[in-house]
Protein backbone atom coordinates (compact mmCIF):
# COMPACT_ATOMS: atom_id res chain seq x y z
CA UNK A 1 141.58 25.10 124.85
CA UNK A 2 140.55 28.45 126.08
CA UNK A 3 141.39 31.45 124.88
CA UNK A 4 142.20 34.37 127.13
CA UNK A 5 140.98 38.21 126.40
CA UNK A 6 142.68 40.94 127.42
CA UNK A 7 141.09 43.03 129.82
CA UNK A 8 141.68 46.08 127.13
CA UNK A 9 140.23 43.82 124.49
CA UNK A 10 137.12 43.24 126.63
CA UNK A 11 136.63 47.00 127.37
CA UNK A 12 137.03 47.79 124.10
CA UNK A 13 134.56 45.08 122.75
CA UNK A 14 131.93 46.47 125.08
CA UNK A 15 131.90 50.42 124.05
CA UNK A 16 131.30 48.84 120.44
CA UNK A 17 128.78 46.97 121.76
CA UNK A 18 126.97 49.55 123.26
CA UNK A 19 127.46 51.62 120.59
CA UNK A 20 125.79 49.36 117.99
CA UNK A 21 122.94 48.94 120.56
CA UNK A 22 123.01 52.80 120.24
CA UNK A 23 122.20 53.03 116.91
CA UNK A 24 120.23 49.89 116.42
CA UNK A 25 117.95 52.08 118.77
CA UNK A 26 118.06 55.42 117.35
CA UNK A 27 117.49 54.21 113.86
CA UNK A 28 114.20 52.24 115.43
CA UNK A 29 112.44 55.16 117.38
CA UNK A 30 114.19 58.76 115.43
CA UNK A 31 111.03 61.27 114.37
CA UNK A 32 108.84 59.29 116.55
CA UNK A 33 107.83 61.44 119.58
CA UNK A 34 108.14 60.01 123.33
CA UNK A 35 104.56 60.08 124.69
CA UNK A 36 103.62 63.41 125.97
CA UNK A 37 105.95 65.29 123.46
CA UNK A 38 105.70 66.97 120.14
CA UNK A 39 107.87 66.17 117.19
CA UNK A 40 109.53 68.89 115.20
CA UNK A 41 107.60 67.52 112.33
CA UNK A 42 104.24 67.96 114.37
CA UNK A 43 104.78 71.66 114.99
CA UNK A 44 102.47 74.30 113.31
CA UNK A 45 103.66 75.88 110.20
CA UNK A 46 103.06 79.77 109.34
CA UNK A 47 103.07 78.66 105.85
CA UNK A 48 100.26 80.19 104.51
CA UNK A 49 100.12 83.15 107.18
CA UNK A 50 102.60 85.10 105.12
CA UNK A 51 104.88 86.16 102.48
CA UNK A 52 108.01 87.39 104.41
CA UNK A 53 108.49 87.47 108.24
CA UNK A 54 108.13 90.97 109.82
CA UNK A 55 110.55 93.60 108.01
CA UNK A 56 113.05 91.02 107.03
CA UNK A 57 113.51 89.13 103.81
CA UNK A 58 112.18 85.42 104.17
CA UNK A 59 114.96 83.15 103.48
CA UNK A 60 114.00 80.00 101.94
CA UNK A 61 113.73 78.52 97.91
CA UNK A 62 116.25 75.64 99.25
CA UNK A 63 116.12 71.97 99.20
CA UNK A 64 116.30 69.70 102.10
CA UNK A 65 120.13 69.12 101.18
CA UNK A 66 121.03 72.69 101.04
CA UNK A 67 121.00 73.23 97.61
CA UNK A 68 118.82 75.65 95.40
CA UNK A 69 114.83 74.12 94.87
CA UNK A 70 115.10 72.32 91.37
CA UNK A 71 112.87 74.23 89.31
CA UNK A 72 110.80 72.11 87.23
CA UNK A 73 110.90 71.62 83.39
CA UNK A 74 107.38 73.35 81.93
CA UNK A 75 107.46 73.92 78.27
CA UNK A 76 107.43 77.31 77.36
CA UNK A 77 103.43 78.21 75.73
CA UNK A 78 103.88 79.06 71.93
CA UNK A 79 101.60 82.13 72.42
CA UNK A 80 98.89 83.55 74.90
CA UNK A 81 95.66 81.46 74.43
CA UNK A 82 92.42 83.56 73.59
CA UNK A 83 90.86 83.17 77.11
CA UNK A 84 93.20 85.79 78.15
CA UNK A 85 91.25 88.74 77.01
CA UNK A 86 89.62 91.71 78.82
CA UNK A 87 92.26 90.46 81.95
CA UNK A 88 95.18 91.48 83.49
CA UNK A 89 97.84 89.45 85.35
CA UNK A 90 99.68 91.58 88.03
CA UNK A 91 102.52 90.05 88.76
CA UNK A 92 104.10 90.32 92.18
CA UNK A 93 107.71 91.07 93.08
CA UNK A 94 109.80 91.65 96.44
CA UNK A 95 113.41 92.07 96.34
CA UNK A 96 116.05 91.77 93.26
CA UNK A 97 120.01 91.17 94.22
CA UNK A 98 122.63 89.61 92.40
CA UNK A 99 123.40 86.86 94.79
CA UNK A 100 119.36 86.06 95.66
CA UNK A 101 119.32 84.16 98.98
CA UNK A 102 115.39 84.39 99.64
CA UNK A 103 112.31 82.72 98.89
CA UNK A 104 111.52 86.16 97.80
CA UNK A 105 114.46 87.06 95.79
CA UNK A 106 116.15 86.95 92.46
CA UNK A 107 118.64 88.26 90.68
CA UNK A 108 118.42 90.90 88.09
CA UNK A 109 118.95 88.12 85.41
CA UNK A 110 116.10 86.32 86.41
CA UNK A 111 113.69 89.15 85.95
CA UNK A 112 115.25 90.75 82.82
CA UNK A 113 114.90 87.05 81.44
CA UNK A 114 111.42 86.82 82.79
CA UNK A 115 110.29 90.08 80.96
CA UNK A 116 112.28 89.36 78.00
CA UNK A 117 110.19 86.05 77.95
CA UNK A 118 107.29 86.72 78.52
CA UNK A 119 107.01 89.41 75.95
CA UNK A 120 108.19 87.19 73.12
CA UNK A 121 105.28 84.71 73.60
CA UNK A 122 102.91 87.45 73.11
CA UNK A 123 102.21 89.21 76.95
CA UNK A 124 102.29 93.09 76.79
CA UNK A 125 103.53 94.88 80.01
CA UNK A 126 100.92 97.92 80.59
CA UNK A 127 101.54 100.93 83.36
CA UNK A 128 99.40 101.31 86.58
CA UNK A 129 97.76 104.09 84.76
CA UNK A 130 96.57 102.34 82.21
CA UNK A 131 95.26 100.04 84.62
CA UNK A 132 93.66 102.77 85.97
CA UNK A 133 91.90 102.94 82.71
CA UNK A 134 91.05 100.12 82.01
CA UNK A 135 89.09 99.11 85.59
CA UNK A 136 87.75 102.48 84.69
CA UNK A 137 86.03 101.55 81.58
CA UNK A 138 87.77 104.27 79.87
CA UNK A 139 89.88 102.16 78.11
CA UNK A 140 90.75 98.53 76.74
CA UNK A 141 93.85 96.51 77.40
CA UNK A 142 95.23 93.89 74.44
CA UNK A 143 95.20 90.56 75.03
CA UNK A 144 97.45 88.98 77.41
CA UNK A 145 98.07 92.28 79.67
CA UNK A 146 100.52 92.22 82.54
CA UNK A 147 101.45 94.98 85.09
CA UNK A 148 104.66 94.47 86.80
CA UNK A 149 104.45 95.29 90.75
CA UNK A 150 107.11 95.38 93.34
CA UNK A 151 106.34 95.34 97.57
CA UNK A 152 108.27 97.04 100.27
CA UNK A 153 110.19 99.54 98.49
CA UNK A 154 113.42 97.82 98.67
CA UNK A 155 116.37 99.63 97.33
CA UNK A 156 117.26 97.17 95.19
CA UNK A 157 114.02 98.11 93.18
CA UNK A 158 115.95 101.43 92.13
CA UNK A 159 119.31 99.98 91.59
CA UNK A 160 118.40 96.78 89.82
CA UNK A 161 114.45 96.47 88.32
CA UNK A 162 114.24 100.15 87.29
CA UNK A 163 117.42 100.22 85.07
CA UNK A 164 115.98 96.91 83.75
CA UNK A 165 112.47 97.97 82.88
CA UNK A 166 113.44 101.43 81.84
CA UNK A 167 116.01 99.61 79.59
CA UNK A 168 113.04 98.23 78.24
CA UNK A 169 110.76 100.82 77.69
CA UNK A 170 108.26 99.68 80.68
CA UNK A 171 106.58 100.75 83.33
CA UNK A 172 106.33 99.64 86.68
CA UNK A 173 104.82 99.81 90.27
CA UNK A 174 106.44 100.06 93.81
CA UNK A 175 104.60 99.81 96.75
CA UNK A 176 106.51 101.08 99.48
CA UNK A 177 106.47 101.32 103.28
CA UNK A 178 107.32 105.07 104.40
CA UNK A 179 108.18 105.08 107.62
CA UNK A 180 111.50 102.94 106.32
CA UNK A 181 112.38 106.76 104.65
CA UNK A 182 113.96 107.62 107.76
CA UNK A 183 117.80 106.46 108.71
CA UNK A 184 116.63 105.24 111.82
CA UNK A 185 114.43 102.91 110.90
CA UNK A 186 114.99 99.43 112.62
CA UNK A 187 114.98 97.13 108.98
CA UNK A 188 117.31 94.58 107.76
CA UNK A 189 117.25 95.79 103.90
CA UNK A 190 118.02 99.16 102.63
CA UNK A 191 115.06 100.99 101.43
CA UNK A 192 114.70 103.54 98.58
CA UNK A 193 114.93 106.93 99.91
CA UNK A 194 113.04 109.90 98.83
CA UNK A 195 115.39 111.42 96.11
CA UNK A 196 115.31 108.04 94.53
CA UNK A 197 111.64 108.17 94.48
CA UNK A 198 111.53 111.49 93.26
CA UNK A 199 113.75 110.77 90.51
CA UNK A 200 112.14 107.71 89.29
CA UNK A 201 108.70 109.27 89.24
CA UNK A 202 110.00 112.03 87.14
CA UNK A 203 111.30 109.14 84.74
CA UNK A 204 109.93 108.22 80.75
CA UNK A 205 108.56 106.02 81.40
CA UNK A 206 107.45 106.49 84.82
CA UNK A 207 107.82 104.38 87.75
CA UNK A 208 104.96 104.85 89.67
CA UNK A 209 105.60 104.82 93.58
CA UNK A 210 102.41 103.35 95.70
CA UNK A 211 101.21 102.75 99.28
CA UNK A 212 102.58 99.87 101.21
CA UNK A 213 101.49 101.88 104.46
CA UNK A 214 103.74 104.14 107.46
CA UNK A 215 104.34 101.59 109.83
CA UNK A 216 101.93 98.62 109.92
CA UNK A 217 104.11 96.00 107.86
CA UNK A 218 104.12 94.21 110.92
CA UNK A 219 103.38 90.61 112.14
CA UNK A 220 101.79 90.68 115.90
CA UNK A 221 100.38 86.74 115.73
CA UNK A 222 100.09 84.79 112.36
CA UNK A 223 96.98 85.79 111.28
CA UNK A 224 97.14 89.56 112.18
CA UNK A 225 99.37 92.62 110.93
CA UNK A 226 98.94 95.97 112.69
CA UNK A 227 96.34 96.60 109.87
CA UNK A 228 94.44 94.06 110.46
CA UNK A 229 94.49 93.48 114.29
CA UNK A 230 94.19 95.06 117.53
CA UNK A 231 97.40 95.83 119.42
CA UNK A 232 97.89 96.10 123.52
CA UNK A 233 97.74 99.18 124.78
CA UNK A 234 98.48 99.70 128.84
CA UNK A 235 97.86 96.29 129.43
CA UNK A 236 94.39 96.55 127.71
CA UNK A 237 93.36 95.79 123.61
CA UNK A 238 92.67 98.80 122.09
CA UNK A 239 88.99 99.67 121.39
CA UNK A 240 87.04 99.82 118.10
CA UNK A 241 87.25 103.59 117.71
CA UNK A 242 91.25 103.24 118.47
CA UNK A 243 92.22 101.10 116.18
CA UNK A 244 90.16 102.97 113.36
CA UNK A 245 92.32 106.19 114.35
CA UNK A 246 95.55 104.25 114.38
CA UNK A 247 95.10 102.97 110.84
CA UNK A 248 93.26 106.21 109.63
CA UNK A 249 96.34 108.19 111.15
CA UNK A 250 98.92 105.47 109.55
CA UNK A 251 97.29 105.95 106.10
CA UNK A 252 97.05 110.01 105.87
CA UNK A 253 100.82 109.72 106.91
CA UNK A 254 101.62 107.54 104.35
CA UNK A 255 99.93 109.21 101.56
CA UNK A 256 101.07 112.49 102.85
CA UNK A 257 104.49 111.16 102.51
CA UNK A 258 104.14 110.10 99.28
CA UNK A 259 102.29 112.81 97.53
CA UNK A 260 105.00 115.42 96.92
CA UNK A 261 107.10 112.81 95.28
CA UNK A 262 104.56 111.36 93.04
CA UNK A 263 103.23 112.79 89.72
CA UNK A 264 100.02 110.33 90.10
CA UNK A 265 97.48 110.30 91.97
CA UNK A 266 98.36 108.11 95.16
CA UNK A 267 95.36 105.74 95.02
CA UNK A 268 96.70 102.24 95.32
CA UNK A 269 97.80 99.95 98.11
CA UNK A 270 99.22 97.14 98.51
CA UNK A 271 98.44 94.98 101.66
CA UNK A 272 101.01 93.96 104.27
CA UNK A 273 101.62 90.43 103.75
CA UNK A 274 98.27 90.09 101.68
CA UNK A 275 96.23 90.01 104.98
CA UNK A 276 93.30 92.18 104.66
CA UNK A 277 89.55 92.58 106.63
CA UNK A 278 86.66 94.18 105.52
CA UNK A 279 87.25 97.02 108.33
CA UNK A 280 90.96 97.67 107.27
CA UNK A 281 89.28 97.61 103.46
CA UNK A 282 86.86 100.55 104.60
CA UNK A 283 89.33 102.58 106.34
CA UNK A 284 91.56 102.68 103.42
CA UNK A 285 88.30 103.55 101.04
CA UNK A 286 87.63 106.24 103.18
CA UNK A 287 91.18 107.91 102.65
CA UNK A 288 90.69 107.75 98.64
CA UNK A 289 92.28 104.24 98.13
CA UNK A 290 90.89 103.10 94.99
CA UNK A 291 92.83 100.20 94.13
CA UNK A 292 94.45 97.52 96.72
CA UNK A 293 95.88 94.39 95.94
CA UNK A 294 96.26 91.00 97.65
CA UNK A 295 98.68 88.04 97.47
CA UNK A 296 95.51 85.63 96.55
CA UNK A 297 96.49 84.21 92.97
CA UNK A 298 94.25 85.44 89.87
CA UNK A 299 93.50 87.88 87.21
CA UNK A 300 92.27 91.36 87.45
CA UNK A 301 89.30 92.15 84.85
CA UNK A 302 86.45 94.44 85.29
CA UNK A 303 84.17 92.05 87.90
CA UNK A 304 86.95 92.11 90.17
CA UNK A 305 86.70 94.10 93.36
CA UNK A 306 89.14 96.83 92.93
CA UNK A 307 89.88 96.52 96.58
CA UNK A 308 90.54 93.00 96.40
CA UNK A 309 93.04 92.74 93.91
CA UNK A 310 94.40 89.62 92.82
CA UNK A 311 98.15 88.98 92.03
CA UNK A 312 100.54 86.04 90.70
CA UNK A 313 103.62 85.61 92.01
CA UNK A 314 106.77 85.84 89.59
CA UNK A 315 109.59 86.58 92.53
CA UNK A 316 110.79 83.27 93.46
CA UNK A 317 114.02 81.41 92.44
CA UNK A 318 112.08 78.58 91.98
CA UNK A 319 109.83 80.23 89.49
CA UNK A 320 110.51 80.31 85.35
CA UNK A 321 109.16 82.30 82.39
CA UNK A 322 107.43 79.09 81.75
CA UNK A 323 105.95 78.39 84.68
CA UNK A 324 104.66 82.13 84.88
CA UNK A 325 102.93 81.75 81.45
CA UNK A 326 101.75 78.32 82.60
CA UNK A 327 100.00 79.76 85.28
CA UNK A 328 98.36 82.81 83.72
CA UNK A 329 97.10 80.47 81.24
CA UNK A 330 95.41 78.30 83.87
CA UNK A 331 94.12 81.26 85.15
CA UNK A 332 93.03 82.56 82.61
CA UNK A 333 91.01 79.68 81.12
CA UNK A 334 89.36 79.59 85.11
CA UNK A 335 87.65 82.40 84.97
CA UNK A 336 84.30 82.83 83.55
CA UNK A 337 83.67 84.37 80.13
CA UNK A 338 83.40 87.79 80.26
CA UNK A 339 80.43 89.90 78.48
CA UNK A 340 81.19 91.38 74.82
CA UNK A 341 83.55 94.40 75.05
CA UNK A 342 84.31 93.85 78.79
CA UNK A 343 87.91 95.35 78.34
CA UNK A 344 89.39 93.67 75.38
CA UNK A 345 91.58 95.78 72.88
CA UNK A 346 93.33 94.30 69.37
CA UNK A 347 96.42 92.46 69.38
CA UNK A 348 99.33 94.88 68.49
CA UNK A 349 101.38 93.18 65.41
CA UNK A 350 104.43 92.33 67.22
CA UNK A 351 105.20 90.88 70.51
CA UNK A 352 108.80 92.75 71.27
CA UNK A 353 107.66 96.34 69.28
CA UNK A 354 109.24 99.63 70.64
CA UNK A 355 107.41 100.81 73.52
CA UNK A 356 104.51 103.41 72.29
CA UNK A 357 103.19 104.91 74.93
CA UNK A 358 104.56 106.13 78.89
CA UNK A 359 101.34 105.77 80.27
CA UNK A 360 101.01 109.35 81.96
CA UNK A 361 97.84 111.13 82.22
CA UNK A 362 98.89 113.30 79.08
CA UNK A 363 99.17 110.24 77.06
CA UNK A 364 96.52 107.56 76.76
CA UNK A 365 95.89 106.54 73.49
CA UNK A 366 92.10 107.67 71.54
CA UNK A 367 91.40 103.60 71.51
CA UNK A 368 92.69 100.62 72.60
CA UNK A 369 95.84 101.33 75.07
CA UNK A 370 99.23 100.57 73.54
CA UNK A 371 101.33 98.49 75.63
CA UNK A 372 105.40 96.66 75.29
């Protein structure tokens, strides 16, 4: 006996057909690329290149499933280990909002419980003055120092991290970008504005406002900023002896800017996207820029070049009070021994003590420096 199939049967029978054969074949050849093509997968990366895209916040600190990066468990160190003497770990932050979306950003509970942390396993937070000092030789630091650092001069450093360190009795650093003063200025995040400044650096304890430079926080390939590489002009790269004016002209306005708000000396930089040459390095010398710091990961101690700054980062979601102590305990125990009284001051008797000391020129302590 046959059967018969309808013809709407048989129509229908083939489309399923077809679309098994369908998948059967995209399951078999999906992420491999057809000859002469490049996968997604095979692209280049900028990974590496830079913190943050150019004058926007760099989204990221999610999992492949759209969720927030797990953050892993890392016991908590029961104190800081004796390697960390005569060192200081400058730890790096970018933007602080109460609904973080960035690989750059957290929220104000994050770094309040950072701080909090950190201090009660032994770390003492010490002002860019101090600092100062200590690179100087005029001064020790105790054991397990840590200056607290912001880039960009976001506005949420004056609504959020300066009510939290001040809270706290601690100083803190902001490297900003001036040109973003003015309302005009093409950025996707508000910036502090001058008032702010003005009123923070007037602040006990002071918040101590820095160079992030005028206008050069921006990308032009993925290895050069405009600080670090030469720009078209009328169809033509710009000379040697132009691009030394154009960053010697970007600096003097950026210090110039800052000066009259600052009751420091404005001495310090911090380096678009960490990227850095020993050209830009000079340049920045020449205009009385003492102290510049990187993105590269380490401790600052007395060997380290004072241009070169090292920095850790503590700004990401991903990133715990544990995992911060973790790594500026590997760090520490990395480095070489330093030489007998290469910076190292007593421990103070108690981890969370009252703060003691602003760290303004007025104040420094006859000794060791006091620190929170």
């Amino acid at each position: 006996m046959k059967w018969k199939v309808p013809a709407a049967a048989s129509a229908a029978a083939l489309l399923a057909a077809a679309a098994l054969l369908g998948l059967m074949l995209y399951r078999g050849v999906v992420g491999k690329p057809l000859a002469g093509h490049t996968s997604a997968a095979q692209l280049p990366s900028s990974k590496g290149w830079s913190q943050q895209p150019a004058r926007s916040k760099h989204k990221g600190g999610r999992s492949p499933n759209g969720g927030a990066a797990p953050v892993p468990i890392i016991p908590v160190p029961a104190s800081v280990p004796a390697s960390f003497q005569g060192k200081v770990g400058v730890l790096m932050y970018h933007d602080i909002e109460p609904a973080a979306a960035g690989a750059d950003s957290i929220t104000p509970g994050q770094f309040a419980s950072e701080l909090d942390g950190l201090r009660k396993i032994g770390y003492r937070i010490i002002s860019l003055q101090q600092f100062r000092m200590f690179m100087q030789g005029k001064q020790d630091v105790p054991q397990g120092s840590l200056l607290i650092t912001f880039d960009d001069g976001y506005e949420s450093f004056y609504r959020y991290a300066y009510p939290i360190l001040k809270q706290r009795g601690l100083s803190g650093a902001c490297f900003v970008v001036t040109g973003d003063f003015s309302p005009s200025a093409l950025v996707y995040t508000p910036h502090m504005t001058p008032a702010e400044i003005a009123k923070m650096e007037s602040d006990d304890p002071v918040m101590e406002v820095q160079a992030h430079s005028d206008a050069l926080h921006v990308k032009i390939d993925r290895r050069h900023d405009l600080l670090t590489g030469r720009i078209l002009r009328a169809g033509r790269l710009e000379s040697d002896a132009d691009y030394r004016a154009r960053i010697t002209a970007d600096t003097i306005k950026c210090l110039s800017a800052l000066r009259p708000l600052n009751s420091h000396p404005v001495d310090s930089f911090a380096y678009p996207y960490g990227l850095h040459t020993p050209e830009a390095v000079s340049l920045l010398r020449a205009q009385e820029i003492k102290y510049a710091f990187t993105t590269a990961p380490g401790l600052a101690s007395r060997n380290s070049d004072a241009m070169l700054l090292p920095r850790v980062n503590a700004g990401s979601p991903a990133i715990s009070t544990a995992s911060i102590a973790a790594e500026l305990n590997r760090l520490a125990a990395a480095m070489p021994p330093l030489r007998k009284g290469a910076g190292v001051a007593a421990q103070a008797p108690s981890p969370t003590a009252p703060h003691a000391g602003t760290g303004r020129l007025s104040t420094p302590a006859p000794s060791a420096l006091q620190a929170s």
